[in-house]
Protein backbone atom coordinates (compact mmCIF):
# COMPACT_ATOMS: atom_id res chain seq x y z
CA UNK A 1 -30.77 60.05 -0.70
CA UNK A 2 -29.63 63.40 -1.71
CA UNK A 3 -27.42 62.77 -4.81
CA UNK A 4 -25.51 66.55 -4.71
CA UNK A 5 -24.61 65.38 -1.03
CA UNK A 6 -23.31 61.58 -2.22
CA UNK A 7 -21.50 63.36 -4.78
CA UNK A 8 -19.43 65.89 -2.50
CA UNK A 9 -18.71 62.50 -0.31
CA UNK A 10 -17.59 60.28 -3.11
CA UNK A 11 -15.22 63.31 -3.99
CA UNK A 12 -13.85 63.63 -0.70
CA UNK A 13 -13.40 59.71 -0.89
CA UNK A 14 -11.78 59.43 -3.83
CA UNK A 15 -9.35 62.17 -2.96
CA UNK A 16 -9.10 61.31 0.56
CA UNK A 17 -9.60 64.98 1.85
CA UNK A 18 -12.36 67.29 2.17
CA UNK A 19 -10.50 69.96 1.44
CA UNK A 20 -8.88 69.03 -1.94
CA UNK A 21 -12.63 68.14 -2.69
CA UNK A 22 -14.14 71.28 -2.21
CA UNK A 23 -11.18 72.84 -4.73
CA UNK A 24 -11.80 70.49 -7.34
CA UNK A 25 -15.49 71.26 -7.08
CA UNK A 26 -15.02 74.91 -6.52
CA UNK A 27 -17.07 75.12 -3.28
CA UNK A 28 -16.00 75.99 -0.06
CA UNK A 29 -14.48 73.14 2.56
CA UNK A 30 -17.14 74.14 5.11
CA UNK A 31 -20.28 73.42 3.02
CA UNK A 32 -18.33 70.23 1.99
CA UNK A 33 -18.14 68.98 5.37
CA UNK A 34 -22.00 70.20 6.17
CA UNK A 35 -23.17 68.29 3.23
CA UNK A 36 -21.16 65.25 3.90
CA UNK A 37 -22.43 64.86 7.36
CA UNK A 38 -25.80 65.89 6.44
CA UNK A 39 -25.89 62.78 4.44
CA UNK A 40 -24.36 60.83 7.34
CA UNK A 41 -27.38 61.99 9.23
CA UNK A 42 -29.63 61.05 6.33
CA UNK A 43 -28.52 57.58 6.20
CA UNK A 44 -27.49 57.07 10.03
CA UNK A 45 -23.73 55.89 8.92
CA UNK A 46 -20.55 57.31 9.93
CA UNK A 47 -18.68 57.18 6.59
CA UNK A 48 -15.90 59.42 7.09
CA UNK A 49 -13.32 59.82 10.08
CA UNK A 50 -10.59 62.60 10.30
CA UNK A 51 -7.03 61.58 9.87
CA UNK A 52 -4.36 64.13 9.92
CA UNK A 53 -4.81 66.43 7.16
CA UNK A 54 -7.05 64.53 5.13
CA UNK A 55 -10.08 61.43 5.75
CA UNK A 56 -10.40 57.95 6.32
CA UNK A 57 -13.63 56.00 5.06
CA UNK A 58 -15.02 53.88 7.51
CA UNK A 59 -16.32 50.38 6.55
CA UNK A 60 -19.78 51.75 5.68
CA UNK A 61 -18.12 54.89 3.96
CA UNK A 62 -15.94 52.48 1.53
CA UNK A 63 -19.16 50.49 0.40
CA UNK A 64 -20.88 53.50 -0.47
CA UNK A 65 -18.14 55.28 -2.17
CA UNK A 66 -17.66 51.72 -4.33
CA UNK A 67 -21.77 51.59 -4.85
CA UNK A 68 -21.08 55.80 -5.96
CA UNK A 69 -18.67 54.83 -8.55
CA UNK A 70 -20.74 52.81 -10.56
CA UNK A 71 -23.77 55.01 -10.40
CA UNK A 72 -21.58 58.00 -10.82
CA UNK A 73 -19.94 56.05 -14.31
CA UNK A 74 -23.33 55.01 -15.17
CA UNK A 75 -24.49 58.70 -15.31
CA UNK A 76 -21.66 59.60 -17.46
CA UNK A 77 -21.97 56.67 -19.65
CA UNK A 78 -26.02 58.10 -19.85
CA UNK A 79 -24.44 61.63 -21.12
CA UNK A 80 -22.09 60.23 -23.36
CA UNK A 81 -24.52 58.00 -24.66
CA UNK A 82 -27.14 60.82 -25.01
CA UNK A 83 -24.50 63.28 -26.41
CA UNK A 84 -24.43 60.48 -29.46
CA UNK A 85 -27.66 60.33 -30.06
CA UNK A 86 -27.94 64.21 -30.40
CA UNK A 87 -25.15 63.70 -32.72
CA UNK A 88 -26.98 61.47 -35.02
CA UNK A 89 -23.66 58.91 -33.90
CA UNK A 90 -25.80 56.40 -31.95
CA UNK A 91 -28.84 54.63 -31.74
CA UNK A 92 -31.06 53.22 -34.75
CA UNK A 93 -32.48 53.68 -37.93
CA UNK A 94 -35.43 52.69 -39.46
CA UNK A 95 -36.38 52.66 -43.40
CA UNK A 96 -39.14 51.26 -44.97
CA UNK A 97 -38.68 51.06 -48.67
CA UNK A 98 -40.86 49.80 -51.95
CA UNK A 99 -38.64 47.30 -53.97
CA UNK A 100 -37.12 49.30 -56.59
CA UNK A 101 -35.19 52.16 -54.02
CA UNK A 102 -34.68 49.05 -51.46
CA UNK A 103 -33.02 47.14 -54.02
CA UNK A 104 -31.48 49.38 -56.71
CA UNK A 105 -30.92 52.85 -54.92
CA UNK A 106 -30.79 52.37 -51.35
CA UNK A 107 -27.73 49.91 -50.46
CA UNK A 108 -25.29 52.14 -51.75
CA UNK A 109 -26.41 55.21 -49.55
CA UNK A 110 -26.68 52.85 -46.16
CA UNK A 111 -23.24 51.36 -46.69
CA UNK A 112 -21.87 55.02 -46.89
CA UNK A 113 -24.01 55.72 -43.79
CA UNK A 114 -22.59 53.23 -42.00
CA UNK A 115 -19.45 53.86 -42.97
CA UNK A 116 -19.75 57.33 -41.59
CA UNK A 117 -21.73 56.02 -38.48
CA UNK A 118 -20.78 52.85 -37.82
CA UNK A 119 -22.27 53.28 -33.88
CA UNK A 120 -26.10 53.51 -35.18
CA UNK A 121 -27.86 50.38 -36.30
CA UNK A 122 -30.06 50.34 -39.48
CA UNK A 123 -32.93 48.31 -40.39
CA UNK A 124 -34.63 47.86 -43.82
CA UNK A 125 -38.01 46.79 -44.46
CA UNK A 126 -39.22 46.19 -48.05
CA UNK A 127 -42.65 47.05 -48.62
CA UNK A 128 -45.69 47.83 -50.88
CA UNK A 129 -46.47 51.37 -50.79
CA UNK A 130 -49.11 51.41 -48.56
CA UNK A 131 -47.62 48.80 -46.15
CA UNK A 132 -44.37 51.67 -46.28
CA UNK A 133 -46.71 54.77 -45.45
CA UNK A 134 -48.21 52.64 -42.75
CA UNK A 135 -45.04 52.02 -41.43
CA UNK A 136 -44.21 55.08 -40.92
CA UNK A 137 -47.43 56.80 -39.92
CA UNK A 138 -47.20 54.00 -36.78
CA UNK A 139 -43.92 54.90 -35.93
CA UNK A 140 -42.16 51.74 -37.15
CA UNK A 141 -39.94 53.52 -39.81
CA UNK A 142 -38.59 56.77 -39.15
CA UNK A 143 -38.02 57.36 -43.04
CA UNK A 144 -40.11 55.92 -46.60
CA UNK A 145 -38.61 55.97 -50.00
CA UNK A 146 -41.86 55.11 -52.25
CA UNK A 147 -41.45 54.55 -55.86
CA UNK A 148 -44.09 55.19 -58.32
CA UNK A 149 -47.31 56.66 -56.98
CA UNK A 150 -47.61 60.48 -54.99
CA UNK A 151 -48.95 59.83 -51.91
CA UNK A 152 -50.72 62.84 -50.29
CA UNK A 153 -51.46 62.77 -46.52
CA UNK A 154 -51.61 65.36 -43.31
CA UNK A 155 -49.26 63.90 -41.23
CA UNK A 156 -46.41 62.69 -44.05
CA UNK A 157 -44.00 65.54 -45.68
CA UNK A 158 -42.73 63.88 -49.07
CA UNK A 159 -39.31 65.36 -50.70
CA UNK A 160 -38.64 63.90 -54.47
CA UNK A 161 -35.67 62.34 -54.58
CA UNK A 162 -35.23 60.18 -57.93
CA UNK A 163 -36.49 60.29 -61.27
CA UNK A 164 -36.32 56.56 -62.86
CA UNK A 165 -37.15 55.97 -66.52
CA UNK A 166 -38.97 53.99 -67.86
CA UNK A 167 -37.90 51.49 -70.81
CA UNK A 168 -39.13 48.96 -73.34
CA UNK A 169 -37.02 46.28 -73.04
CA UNK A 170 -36.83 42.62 -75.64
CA UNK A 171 -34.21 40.14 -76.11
CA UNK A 172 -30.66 40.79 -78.09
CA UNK A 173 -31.62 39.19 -80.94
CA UNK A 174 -35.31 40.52 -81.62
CA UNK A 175 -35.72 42.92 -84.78
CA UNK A 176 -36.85 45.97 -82.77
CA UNK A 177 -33.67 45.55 -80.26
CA UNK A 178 -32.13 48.80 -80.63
CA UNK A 179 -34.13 50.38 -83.02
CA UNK A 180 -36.10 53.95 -83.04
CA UNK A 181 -40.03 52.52 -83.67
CA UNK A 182 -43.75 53.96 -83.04
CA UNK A 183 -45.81 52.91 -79.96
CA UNK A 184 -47.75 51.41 -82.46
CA UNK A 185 -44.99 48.90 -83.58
CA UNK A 186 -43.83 47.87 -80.45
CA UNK A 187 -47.06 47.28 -79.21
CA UNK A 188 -47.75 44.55 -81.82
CA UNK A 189 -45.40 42.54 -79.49
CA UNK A 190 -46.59 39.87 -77.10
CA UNK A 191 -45.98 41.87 -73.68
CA UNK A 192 -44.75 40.02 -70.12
CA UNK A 193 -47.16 42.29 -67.41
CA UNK A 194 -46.22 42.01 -63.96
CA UNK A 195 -48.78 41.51 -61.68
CA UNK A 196 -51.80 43.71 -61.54
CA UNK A 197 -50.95 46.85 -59.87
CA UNK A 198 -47.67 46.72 -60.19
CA UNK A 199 -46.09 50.67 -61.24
CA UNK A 200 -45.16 49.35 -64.92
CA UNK A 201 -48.61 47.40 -65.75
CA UNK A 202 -50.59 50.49 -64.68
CA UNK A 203 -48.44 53.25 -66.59
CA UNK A 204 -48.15 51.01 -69.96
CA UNK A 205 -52.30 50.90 -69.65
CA UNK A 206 -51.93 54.46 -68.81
CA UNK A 207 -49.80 55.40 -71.83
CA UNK A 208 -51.78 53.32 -74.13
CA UNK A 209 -55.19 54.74 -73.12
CA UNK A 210 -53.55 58.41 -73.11
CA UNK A 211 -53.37 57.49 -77.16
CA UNK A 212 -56.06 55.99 -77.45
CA UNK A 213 -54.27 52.72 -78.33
CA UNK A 214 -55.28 48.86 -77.25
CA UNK A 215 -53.42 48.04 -74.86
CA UNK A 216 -51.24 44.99 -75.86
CA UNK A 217 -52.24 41.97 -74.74
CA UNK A 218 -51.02 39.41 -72.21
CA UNK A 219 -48.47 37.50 -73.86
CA UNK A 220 -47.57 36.38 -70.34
CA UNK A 221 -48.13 37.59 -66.64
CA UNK A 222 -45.13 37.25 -64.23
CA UNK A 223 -45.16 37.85 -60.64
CA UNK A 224 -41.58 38.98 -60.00
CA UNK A 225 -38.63 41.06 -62.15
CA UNK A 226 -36.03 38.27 -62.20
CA UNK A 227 -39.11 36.09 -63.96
CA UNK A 228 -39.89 38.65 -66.33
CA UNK A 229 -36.34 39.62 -67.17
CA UNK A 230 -35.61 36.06 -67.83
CA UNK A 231 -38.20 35.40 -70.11
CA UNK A 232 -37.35 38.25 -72.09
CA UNK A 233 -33.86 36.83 -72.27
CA UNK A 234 -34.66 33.77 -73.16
CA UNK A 235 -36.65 35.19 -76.45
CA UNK A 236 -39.53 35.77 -75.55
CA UNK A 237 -41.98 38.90 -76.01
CA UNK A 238 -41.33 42.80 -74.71
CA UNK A 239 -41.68 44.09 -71.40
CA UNK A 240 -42.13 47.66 -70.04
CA UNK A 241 -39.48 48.09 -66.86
CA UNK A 242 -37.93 50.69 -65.37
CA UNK A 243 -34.59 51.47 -66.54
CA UNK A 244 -32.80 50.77 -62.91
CA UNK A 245 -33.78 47.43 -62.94
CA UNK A 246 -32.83 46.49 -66.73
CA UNK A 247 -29.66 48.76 -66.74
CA UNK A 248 -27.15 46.09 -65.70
CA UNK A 249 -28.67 43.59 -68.45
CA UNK A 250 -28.98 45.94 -71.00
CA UNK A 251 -24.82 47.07 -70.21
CA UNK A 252 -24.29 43.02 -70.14
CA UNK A 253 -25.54 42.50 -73.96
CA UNK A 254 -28.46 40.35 -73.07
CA UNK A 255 -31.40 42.20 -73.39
CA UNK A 256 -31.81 45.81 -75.57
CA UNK A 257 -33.78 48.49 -75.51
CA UNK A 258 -36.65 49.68 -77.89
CA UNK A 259 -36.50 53.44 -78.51
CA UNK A 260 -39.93 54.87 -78.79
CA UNK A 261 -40.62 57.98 -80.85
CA UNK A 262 -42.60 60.90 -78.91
CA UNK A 263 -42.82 58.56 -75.33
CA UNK A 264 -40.58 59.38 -72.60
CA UNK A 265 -42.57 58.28 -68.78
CA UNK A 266 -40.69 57.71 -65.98
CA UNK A 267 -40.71 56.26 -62.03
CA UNK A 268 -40.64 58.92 -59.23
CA UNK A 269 -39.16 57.79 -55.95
CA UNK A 270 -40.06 60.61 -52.98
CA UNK A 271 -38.39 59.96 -49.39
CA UNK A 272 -41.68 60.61 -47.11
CA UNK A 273 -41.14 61.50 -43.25
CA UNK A 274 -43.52 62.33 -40.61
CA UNK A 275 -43.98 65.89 -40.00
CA UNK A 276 -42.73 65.87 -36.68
CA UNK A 277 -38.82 66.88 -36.49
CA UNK A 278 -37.14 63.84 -37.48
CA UNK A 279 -34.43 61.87 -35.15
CA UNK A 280 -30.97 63.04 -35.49
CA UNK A 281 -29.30 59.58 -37.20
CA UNK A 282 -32.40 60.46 -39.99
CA UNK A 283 -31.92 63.46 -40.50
CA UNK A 284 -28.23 62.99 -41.42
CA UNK A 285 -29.05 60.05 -43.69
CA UNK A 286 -31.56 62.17 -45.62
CA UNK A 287 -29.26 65.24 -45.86
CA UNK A 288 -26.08 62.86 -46.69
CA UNK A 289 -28.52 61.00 -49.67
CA UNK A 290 -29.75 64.92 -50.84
CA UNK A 291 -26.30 66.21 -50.82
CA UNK A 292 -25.22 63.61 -52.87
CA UNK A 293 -27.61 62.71 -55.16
């Protein structure tokens, strides 16, 4: 069926004249009416009948003009729809995220995002670093915020977004909370180590072996920060944490801080995309989180 032709008719029906058609679609009443009966030809239907100065539809002619009304809304409920996700207004967004942006940095920037575009849907997956880069590289996460390590790879364009410190952490009531000490001091502390390969394990190691220290040993191994945090609040030991996570505890009075003389590491967070221009509702919540920041 020739859709410029079904439009011209559904025109003419809705206005009930050919000739206030063709003005309202700036054509010329003749090629109204050739187009309109080509169609009738098309189909084998009489759908319109003269009637004084304007049209009648016939039975066949008001079923199709009702059937061209819903495909004719659908196609502007397409464009609108389309127009939105141009605008970065519709649709959905992606993340993939290691724990420390998912949980400390990003829920602040997708509430404001939401805020602004309350029409797009977002979805957060919390991930290991690789398990984030793989999301992305398949297409399952339009953006990545990774915390701690640099990843380097062809397809992935990483922008730094956050520098985290790093912090030696024991309870309220220990002798070194607060105070200004050596690495050697504090390390004479039993130590909570998260799990192997966990960001803070491998840069204390890092830091000890880059002065040619011991590295102190496991007082206790915990598989989680709410476990470690604890355990340093209830007395026990020092831990080595980033300063996002400890922050709210250290504000609340029930943990401190060790200061170190000469040490000062911290936690890089980079947003990683795929090189490929990125969807409009990402690109606004990267620019809206740089802008910001």
């Amino acid at each position: 069926m020739n859709l410029h032709a079904l439009r011209l008719f559904y025109q003419a029906a809705s206005l009930g004249s050919v000739t206030l058609a063709a003005e309202a679609l700036h054509l010329s009443q003749p090629a109204v009416t050739a187009q309109i009966k080509k169609l009738e030809r098309e189909i084998g239907l009489r759908l319109l009948i003269p009637q004084g100065r304007g049209v009648m539809l016939t039975e066949a002619g008001r079923h199709l003009a009702s059937e061209a009304r819903r495909l004719f809304e659908l196609e502007g409920h397409i464009e609108e729809t389309l127009e939105q996700l141009k605008a970065g207004s519709a649709g959905k967004l992606h993340l993939a995220a290691t724990y420390l942006p998912a949980n400390f940095l990003l829920p602040k920037w997708i509430a404001r995002y939401k805020r602004a575009y309350p029409g797009v849907g977002v979805e957060l997956s919390t991930a290991n670093s690789s398990q984030a880069a793989d999301l992305l590289l398949h297409y399952r996460a339009e953006i990545a915020f990774i915390g701690g390590i640099r990843l380097d790879h062809p397809l992935l364009l990483r922008t730094p977004w956050y520098e985290d410190e790093m912090c030696f952490i024991v309870h309220k009531g220990h002798p070194l909370a607060g105070a200004r000490v050596t690495l050697e001091e504090v390390l004479q502390e039993p130590f909570i180590y998260r799990e192997e390969g966990s960001f803070g394990r491998e840069q204390l190691i890092a830091l000890c072996s880059a002065r040619h220290l011991p590295a102190p040993p496991v007082g206790l191994q915990m598989n989680g920060l709410n476990e470690t945090l604890r355990v340093v609040m209830e007395g026990y030991g020092a831990a080595f944490l980033s300063l996002l996570e400890t922050r709210e505890h250290i504000a609340a009075g029930v943990i401190s801080r060790v200061e170190i003389d000469g040490v000062h590491m911290t936690n890089p967070v980079s947003i990683y995309t795929r090189k490929e221009e990125a969807s409009p509702p990402a690109q606004r919540f990267i620019d809206m989180i740089l802008a910001k920041s």
